[in-house]
Protein backbone atom coordinates (compact mmCIF):
# COMPACT_ATOMS: atom_id res chain seq x y z
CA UNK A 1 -52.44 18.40 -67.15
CA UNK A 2 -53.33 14.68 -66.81
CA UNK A 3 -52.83 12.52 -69.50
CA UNK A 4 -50.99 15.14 -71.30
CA UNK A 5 -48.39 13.44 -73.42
CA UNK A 6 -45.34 15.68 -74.77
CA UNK A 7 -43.84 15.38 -78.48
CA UNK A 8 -40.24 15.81 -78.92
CA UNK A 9 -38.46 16.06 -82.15
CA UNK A 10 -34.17 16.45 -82.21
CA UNK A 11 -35.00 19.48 -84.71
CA UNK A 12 -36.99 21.24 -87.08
CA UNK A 13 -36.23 19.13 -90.43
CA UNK A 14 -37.73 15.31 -88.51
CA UNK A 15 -41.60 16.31 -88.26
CA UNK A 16 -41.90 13.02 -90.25
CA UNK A 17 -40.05 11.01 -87.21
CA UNK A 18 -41.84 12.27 -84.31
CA UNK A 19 -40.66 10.85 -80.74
CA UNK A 20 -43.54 10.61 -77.66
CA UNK A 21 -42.18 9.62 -74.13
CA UNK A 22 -45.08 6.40 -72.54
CA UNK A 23 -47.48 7.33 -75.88
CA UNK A 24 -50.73 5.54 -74.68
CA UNK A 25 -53.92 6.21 -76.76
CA UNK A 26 -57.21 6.63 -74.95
CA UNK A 27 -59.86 3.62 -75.39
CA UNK A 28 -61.79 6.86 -77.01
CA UNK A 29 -59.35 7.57 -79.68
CA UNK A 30 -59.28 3.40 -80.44
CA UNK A 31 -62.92 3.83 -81.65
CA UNK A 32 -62.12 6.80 -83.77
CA UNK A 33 -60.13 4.47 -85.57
CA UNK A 34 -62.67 1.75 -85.35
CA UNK A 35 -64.94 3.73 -87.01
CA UNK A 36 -62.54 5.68 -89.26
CA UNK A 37 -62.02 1.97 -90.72
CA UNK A 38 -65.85 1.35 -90.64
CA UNK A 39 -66.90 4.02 -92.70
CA UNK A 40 -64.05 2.89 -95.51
CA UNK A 41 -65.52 -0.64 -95.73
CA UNK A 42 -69.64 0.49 -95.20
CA UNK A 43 -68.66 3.04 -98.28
CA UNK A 44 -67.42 0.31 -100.64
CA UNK A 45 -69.63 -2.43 -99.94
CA UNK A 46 -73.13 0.11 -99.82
CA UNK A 47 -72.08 0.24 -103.46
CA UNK A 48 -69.64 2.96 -103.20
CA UNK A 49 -71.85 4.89 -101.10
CA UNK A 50 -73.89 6.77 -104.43
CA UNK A 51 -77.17 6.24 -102.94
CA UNK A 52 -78.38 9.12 -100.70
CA UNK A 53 -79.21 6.24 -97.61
CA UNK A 54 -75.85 5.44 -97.52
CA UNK A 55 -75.11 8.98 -97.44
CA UNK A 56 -76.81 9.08 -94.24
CA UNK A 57 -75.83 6.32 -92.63
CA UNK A 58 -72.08 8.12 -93.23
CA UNK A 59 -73.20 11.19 -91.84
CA UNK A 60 -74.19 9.25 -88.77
CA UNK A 61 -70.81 7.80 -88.61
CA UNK A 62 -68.69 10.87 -89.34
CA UNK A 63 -71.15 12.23 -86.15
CA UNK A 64 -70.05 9.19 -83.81
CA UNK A 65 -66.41 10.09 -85.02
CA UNK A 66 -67.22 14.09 -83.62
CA UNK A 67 -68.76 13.14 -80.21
CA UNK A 68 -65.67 10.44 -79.62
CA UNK A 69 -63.44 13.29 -80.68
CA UNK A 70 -65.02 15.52 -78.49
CA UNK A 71 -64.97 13.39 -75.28
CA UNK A 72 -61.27 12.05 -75.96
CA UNK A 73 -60.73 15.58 -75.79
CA UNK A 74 -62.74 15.78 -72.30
CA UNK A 75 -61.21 12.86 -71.16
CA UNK A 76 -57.62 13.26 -71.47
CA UNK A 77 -57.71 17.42 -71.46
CA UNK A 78 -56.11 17.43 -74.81
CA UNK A 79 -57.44 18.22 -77.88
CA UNK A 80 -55.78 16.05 -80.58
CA UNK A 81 -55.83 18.25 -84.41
CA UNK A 82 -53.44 17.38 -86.95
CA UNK A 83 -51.78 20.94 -88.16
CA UNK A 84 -51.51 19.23 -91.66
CA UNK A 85 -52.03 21.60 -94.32
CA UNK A 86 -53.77 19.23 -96.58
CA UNK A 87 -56.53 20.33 -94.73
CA UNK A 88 -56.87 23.92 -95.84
CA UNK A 89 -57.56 22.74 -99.47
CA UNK A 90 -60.48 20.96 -98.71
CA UNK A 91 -61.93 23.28 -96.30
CA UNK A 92 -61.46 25.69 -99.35
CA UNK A 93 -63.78 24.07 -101.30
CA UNK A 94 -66.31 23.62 -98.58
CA UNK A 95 -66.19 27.81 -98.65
CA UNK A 96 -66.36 28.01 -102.15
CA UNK A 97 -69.72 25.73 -102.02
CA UNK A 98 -71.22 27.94 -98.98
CA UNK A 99 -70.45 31.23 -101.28
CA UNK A 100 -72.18 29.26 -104.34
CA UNK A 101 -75.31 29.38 -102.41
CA UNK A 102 -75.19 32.52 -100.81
CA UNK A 103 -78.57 34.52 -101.64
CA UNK A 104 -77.19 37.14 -103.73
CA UNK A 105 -81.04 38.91 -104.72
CA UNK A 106 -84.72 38.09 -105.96
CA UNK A 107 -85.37 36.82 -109.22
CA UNK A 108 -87.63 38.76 -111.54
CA UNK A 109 -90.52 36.24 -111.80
CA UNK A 110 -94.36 36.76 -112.21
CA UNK A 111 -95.88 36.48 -108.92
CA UNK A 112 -98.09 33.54 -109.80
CA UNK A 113 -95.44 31.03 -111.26
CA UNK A 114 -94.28 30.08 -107.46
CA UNK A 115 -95.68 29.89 -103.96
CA UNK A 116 -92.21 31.21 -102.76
CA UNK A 117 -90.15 33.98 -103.96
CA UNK A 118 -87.15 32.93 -106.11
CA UNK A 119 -83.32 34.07 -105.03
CA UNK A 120 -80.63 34.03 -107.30
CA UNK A 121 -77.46 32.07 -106.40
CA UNK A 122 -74.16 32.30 -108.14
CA UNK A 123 -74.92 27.98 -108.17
CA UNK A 124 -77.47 27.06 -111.03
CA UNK A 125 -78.49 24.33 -108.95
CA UNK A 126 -78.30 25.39 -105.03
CA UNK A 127 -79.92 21.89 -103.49
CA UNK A 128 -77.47 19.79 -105.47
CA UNK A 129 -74.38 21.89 -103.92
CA UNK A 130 -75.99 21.94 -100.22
CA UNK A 131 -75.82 18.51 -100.85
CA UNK A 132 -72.18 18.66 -101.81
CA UNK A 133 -71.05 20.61 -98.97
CA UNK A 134 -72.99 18.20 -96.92
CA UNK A 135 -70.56 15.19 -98.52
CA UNK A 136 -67.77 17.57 -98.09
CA UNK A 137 -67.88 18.54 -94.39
CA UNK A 138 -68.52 14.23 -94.18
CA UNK A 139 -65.18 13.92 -95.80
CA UNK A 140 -63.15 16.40 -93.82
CA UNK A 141 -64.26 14.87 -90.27
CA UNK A 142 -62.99 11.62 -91.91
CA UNK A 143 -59.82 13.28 -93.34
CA UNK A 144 -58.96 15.55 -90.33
CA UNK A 145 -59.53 12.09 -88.16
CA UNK A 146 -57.75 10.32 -89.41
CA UNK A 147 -54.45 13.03 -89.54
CA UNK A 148 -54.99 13.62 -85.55
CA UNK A 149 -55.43 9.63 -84.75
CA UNK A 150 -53.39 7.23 -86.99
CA UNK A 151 -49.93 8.81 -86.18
CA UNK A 152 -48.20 5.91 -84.40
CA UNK A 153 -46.39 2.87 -86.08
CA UNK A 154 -48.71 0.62 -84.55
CA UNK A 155 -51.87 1.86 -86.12
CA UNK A 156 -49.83 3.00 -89.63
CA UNK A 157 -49.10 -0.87 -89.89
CA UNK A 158 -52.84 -1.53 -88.78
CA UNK A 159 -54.57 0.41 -91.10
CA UNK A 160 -52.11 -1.12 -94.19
CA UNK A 161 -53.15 -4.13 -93.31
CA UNK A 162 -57.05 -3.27 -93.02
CA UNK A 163 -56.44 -1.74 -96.54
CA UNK A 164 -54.43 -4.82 -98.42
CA UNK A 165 -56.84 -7.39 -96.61
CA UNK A 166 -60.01 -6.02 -97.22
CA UNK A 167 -58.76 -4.62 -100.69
CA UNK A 168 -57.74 -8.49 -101.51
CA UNK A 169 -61.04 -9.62 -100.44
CA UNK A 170 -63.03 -6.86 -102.25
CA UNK A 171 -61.04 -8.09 -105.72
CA UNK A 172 -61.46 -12.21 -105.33
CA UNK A 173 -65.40 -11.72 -104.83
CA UNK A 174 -65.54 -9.57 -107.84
CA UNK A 175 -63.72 -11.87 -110.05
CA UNK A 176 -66.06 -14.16 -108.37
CA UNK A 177 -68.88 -12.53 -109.63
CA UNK A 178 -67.81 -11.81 -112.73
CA UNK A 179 -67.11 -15.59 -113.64
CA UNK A 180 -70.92 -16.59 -112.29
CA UNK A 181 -72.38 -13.76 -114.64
CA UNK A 182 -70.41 -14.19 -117.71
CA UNK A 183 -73.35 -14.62 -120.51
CA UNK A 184 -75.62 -13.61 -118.20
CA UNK A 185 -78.31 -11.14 -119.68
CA UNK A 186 -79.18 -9.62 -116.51
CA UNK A 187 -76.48 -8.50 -114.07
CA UNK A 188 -76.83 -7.67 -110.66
CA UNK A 189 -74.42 -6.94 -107.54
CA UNK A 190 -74.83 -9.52 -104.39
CA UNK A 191 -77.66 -11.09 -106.46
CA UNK A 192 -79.81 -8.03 -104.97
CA UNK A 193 -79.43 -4.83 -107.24
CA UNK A 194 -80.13 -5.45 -111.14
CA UNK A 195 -77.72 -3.37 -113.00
CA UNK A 196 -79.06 -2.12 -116.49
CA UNK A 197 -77.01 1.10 -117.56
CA UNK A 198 -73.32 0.02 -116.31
CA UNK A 199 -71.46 -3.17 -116.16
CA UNK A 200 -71.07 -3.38 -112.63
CA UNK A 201 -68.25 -5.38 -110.88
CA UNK A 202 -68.18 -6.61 -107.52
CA UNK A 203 -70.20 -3.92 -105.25
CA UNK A 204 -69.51 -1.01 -107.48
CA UNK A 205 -72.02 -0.16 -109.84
CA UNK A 206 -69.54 1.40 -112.85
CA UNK A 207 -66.65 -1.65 -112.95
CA UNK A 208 -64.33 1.96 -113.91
CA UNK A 209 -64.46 2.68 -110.00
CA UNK A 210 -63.33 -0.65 -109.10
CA UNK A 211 -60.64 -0.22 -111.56
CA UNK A 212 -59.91 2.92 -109.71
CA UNK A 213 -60.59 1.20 -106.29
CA UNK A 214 -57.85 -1.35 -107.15
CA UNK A 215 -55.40 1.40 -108.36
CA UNK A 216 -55.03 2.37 -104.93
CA UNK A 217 -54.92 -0.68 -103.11
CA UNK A 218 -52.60 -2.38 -104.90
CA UNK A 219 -49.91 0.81 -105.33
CA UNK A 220 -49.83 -0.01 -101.25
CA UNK A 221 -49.34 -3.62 -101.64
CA UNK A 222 -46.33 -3.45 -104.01
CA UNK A 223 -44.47 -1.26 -101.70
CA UNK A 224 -44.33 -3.59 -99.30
CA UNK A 225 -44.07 -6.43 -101.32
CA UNK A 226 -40.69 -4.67 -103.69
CA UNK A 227 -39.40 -2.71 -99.76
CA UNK A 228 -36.99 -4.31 -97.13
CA UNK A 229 -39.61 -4.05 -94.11
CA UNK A 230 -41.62 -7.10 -95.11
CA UNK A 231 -40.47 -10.00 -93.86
CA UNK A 232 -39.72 -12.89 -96.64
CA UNK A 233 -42.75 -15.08 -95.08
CA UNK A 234 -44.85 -12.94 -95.23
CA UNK A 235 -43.92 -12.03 -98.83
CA UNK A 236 -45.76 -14.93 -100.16
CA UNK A 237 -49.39 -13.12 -98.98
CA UNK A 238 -48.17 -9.78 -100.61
CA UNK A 239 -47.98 -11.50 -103.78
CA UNK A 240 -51.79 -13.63 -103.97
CA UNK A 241 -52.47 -9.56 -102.69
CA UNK A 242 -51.18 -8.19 -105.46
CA UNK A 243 -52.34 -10.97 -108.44
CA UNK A 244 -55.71 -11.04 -106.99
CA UNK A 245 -56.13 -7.27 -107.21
CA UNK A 246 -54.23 -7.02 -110.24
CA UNK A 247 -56.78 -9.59 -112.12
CA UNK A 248 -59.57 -8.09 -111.25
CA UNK A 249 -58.59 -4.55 -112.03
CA UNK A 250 -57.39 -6.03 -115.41
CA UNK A 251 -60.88 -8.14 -115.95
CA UNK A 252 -63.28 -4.88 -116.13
CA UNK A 253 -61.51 -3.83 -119.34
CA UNK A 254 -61.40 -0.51 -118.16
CA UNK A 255 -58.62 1.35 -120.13
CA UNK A 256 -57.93 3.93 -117.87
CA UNK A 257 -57.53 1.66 -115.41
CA UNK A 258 -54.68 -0.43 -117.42
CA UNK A 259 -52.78 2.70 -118.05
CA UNK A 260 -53.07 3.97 -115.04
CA UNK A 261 -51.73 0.26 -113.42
CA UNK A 262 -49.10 0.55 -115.63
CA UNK A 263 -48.59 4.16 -113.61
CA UNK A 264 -48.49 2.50 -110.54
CA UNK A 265 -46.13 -0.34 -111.29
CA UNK A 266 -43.88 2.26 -112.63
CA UNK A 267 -43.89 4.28 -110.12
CA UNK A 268 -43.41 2.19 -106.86
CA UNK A 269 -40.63 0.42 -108.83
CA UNK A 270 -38.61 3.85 -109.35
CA UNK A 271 -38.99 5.17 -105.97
CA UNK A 272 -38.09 1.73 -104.58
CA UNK A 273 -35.42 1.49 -106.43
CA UNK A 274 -34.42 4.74 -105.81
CA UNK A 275 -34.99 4.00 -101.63
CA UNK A 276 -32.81 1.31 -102.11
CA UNK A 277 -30.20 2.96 -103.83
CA UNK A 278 -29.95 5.63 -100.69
CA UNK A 279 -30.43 3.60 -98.33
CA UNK A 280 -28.43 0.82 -98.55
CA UNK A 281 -25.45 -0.20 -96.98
CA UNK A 282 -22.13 0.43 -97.15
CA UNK A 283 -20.50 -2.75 -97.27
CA UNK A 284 -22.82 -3.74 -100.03
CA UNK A 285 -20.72 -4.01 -103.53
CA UNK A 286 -21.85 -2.24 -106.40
CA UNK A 287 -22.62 -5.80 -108.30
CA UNK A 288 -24.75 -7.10 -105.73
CA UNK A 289 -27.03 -3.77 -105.49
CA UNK A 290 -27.22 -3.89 -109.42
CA UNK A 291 -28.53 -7.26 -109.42
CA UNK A 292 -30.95 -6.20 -106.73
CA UNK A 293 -31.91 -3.43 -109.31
CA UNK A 294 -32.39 -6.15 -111.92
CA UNK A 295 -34.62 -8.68 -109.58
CA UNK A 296 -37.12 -5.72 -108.98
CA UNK A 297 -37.28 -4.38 -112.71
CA UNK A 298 -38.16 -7.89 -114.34
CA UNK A 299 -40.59 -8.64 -110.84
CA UNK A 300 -42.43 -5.65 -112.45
CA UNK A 301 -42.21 -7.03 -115.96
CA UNK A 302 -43.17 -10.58 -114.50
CA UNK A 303 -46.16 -9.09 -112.72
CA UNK A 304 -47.90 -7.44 -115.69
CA UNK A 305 -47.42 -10.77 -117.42
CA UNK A 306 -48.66 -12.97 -115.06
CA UNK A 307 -52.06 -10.33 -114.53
CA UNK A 308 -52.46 -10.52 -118.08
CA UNK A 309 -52.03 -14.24 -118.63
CA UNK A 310 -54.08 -14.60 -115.58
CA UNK A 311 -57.05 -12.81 -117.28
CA UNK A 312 -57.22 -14.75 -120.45
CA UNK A 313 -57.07 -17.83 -118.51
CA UNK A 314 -60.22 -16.82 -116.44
CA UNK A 315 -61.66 -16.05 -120.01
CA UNK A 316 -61.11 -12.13 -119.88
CA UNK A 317 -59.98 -12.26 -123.51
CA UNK A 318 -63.09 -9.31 -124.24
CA UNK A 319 -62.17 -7.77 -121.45
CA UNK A 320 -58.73 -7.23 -122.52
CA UNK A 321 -60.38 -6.62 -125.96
CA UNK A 322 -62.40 -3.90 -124.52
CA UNK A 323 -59.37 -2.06 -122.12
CA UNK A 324 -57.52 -1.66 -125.98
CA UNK A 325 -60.60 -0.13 -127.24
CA UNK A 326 -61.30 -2.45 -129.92
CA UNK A 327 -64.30 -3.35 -128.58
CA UNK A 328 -67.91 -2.14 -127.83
CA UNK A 329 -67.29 1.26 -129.99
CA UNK A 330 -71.15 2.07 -129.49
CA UNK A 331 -70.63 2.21 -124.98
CA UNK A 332 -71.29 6.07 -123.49
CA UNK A 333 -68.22 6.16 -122.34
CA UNK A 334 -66.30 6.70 -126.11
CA UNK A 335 -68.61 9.96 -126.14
CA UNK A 336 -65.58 11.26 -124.11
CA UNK A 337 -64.87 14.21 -126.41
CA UNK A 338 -67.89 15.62 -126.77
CA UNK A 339 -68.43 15.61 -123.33
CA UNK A 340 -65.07 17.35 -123.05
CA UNK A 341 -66.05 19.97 -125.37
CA UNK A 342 -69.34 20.88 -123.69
CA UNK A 343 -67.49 21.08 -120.49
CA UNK A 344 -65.05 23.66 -122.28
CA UNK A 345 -67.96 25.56 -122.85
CA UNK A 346 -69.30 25.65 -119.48
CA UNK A 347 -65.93 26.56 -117.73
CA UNK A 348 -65.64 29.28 -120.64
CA UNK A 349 -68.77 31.05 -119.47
CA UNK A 350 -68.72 30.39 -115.54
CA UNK A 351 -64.62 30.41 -115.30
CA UNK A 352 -63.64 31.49 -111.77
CA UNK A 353 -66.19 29.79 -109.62
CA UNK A 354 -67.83 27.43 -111.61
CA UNK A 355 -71.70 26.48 -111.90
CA UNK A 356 -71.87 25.42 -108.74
CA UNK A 357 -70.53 21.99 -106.64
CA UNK A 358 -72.04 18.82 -108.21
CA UNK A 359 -73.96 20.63 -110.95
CA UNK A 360 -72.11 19.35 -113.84
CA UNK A 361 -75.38 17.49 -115.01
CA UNK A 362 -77.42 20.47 -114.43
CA UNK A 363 -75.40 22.60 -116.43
CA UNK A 364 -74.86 20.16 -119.20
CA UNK A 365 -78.19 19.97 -120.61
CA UNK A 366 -77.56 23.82 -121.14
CA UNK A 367 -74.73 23.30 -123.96
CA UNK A 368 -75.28 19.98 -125.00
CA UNK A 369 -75.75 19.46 -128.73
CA UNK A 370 -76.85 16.14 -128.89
CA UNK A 371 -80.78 15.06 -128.83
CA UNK A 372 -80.63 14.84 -125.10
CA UNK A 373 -81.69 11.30 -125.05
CA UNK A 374 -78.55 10.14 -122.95
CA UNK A 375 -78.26 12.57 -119.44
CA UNK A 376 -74.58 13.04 -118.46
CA UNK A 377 -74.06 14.03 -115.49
CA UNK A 378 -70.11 13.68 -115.62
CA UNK A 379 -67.24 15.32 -117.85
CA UNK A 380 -65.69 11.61 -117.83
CA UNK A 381 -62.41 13.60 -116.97
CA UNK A 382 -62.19 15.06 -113.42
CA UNK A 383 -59.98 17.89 -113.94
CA UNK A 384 -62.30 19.30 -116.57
CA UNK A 385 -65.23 18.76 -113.70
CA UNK A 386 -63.75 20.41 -111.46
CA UNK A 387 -62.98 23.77 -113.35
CA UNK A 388 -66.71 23.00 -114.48
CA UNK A 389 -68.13 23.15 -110.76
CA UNK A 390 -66.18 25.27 -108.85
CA UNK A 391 -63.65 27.22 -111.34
CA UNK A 392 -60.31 27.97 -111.59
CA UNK A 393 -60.59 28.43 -107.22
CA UNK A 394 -61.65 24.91 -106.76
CA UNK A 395 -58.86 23.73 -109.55
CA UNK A 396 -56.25 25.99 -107.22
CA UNK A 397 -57.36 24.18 -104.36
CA UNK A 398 -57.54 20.66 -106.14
CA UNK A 399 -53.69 21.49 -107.59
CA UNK A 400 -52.85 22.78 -104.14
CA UNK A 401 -53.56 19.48 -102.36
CA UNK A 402 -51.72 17.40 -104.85
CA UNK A 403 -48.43 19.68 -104.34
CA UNK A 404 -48.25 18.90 -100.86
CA UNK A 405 -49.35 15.44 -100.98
CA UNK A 406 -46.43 14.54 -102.94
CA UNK A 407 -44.05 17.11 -101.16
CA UNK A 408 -45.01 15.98 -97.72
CA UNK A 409 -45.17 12.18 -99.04
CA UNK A 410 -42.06 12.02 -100.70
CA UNK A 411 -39.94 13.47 -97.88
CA UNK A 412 -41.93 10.82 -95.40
CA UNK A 413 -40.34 8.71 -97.94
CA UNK A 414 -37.18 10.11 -98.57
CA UNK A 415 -36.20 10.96 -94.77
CA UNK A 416 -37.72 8.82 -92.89
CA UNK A 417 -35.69 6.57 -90.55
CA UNK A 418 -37.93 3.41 -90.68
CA UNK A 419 -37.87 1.14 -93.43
CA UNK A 420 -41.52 0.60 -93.44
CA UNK A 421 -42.74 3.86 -93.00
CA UNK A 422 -40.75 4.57 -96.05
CA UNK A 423 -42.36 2.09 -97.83
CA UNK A 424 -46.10 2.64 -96.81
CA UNK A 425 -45.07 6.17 -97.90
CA UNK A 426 -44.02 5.19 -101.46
CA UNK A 427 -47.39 2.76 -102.11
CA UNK A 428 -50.07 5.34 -100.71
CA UNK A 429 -48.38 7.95 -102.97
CA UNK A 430 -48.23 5.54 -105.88
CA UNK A 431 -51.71 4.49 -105.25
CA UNK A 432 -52.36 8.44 -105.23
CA UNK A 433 -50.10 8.63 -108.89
CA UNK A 434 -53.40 5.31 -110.10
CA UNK A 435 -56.47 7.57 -109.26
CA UNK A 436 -54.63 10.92 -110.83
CA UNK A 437 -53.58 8.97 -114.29
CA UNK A 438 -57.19 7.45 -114.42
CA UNK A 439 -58.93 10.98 -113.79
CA UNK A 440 -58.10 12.03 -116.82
CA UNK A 441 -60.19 9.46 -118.84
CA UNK A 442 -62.97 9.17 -116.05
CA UNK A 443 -64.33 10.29 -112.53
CA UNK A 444 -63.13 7.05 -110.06
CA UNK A 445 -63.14 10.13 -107.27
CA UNK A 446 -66.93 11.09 -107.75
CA UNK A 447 -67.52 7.29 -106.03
CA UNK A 448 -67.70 8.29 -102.28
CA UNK A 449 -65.75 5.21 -101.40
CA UNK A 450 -63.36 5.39 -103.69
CA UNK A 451 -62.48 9.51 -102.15
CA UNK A 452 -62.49 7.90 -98.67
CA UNK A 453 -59.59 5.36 -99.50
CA UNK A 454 -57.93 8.34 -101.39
CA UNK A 455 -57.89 10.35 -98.43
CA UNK A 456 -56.66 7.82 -96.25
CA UNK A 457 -54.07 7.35 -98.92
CA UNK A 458 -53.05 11.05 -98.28
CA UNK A 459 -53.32 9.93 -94.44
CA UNK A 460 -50.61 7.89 -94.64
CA UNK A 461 -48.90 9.24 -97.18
CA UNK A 462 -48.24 12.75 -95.16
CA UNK A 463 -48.56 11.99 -91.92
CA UNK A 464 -46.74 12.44 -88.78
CA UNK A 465 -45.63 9.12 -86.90
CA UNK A 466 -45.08 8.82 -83.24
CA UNK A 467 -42.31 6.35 -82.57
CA UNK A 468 -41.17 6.01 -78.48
CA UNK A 469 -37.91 7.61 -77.57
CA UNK A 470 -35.83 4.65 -77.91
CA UNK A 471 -36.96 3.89 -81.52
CA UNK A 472 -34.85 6.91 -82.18
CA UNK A 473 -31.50 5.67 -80.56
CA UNK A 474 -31.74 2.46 -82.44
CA UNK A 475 -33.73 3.36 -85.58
CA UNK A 476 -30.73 3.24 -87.67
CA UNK A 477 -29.16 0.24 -86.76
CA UNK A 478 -32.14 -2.15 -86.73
CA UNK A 479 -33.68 -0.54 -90.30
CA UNK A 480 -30.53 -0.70 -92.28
């Protein structure tokens, strides 16, 4: 067929190193990555996308990124589908949400009390998960997308850079903000939206999901910025990256966001070191790779000091205050374990397939002991939500995911013939290792835009990358 393009891989075991003979991508597929970018950046600056008109102006785009798909297909007679198994865990939870809401019989009501006659659904709130499948099906396009279209070198390297720029960006106009509101009584985001029930912090509403936000970014940057690929010139930008994202994670005083940085830094440092340790050569003496070790284990150390010295010079002293929990004892957020407990409850009664998607706040009210006067609608711990929504087959499908992200990642990291495919491997899993620690203490995921960088994280994490034939031949040679 026209425009059909054969892969070729030496064998079995180098999936991750995939070779393609005159690889040229369809003006079609370039705006599937256009817009695959677009809906990343809309999502974070439409303040994380929580608002239900930003949730349609997504749905929009994820429809663009279907009828592009389509006619690449068309086009060049091939239909381009990533057989990446991440994908079966998320379509798993899109069927567990279509049999929450399955009609399963009437409900015994007087005839009077409604116009309609009630069904009973195994979801307590059926709207609220339509509305979740909705967002789901929204996030597969995006996720399957991006698995069929950014597999080649050129736009792995162009999507890392989309995500460190913008990322880097994102963080100095937050700090920004925060300095021009510091005393300030009432806080808003672009000067627009008043804020009254969070602190916000740059365009998120909750300053936890920027936390979160910058987890993932920066776990990206560092890999660079510690790996071989990156040019020493260019080093010098990695580094503003990484202070400028590290500050403003530090500034919102989120404490799961300082342990899970801490994650982060720890892990990108290991596996780096550990990629180094492989991978380097053989005429290189056992002194001079231990003082390589060194240099990258007090660059760490170095790092956290200079993001936490950085802070207290921008005046961040309650911030820091507040991420050791010695301040503001009275915020919502140190209600953790009751919320916790409740949720225990919840996935006690409804444990294999939950309440329903995104009815935590629904079912809440049900078991809450307190006077009501505060409406949670999170556990504040997304593991517990989960198990709470969908049961222990939406936790299977959540742990399922995770398994092969890091299988799949590590190995892209681990086998991998080029140096910076290693190393984008290493941050987007690291970034991966932020948002996992910081789940635990909050729900940085439950922010659409937040998810949409996670699954590009998992994009590039896993991902197959088409190199040209003579990449192959010389792979070795130039990488070492």
């Amino acid at each position: 067929m026209k425009g059909t393009q054969e892969i070729e891989t030496t064998n079995s075991t180098e999936w991750y190193d995939a070779t393609l003979d005159n690889e040229k991508p369809t003006r079609l597929s370039g705006l599937i990555f256009v817009l695959l970018a677009v809906m990343m950046i809309f999502a974070t600056a439409a303040y994380g996308a929580v608002d239900t008109w930003s949730l349609g102006i997504l749905s929009c785009l994820a429809g663009l990124v279907v009828v592009f798909w389509m006619a690449d297909a068309f086009v060049s007679k091939v239909f381009r589908f990533s057989p990446n198994l991440l994908q079966i865990p998320v379509l798993g939870l899109i069927l567990i949400g279509i049999v929450q809401i399955i009609p399963l019989g009437n409900i015994s009501l007087e005839p009077d009390l409604l116009s309609i006659t009630p069904v009973k659904t195994l979801s307590i709130d059926p709207n609220l998960t339509r509305l979740a499948i909705v967002q789901l099906l929204i996030y597969f396009v995006f996720f399957a997308a991006g698995l069929a279209y950014i597999n080649t070198q050129k736009r792995l390297r162009k999507m890392v850079f989309i995500i460190i720029i913008f990322g880097s960006i994102w963080s100095f106009f937050g700090i920004i903000q925060w300095l021009s509101q510091i005393g300030s009584i009432d806080l808003t985001i672009y000067g627009l939206r008043p804020v009254t029930s969070n602190l916000p912090f740059a365009s998120f509403v909750n300053k936890h999901h920027f936390a979160g936000f910058m987890e993932m970014t920066i776990g990206l940057t560092l890999s660079l910025l510690y790996g071989e690929s990156t040019k020493k010139d260019n080093k010098l930008l990695l580094v503003i990256a990484v202070v400028l994202m590290g500050s403003g994670l530090v500034l919102t005083g989120s404490r799961g966001g300082l342990v899970s940085l801490l994650g982060v830094i720890g892990f990108v440092t290991f596996f780096s070191l550990s990629q180094k340790k492989s991978k380097s050569s053989d005429h290189e003496t056992q002194p001079v790779y231990r003082q390589k070790k060194l240099i990258l284990i007090g660059a760490s150390i170095t790092l956290v000091l200079v993001l936490f010295t950085s802070v207290i010079f921008l005046g961040g002293e309650s911030s820091l205050m507040r991420g050791t929990g010695l301040n503001n004892p009275d915020e919502i957020s140190n209600g953790r374990f009751h919320f916790w407990q409740m949720s225990l409850q919840i996935i006690k009664d409804h444990p294999i397939i939950g309440t329903g998607l995104d009815t935590f706040g629904v079912a809440f009210t049900r078991y809450d002991t307190w006077n009501g006067k505060i409406r949670v609608e999170q556990a504040h711990n997304e593991y517990l939500h989960i198990l709470s929504d969908a049961g222990v087959l939406g936790f299977a499908c959540f742990v399922f995911f995770m398994i092969l992200l890091f299988k799949n990642g590590l190995r892209n990291a681990s086998l991998s013939s080029d140096r910076y495919r290693r190393a984008v491997a290493i941050g987007a899993i690291g970034g991966c290792v932020g948002i996992i620690i910081h789940s635990f203490f909050d729900f940085p995921l439950r922010t659409p835009s937040n998810l949409y960088f996670f699954l590009m994280l998992a994009v590039l994490a896993t991902n197959t990358i088409i190199y040209p034939k003579l990449y192959r031949h010389h792979a070795h040679e130039n990488q070492r």
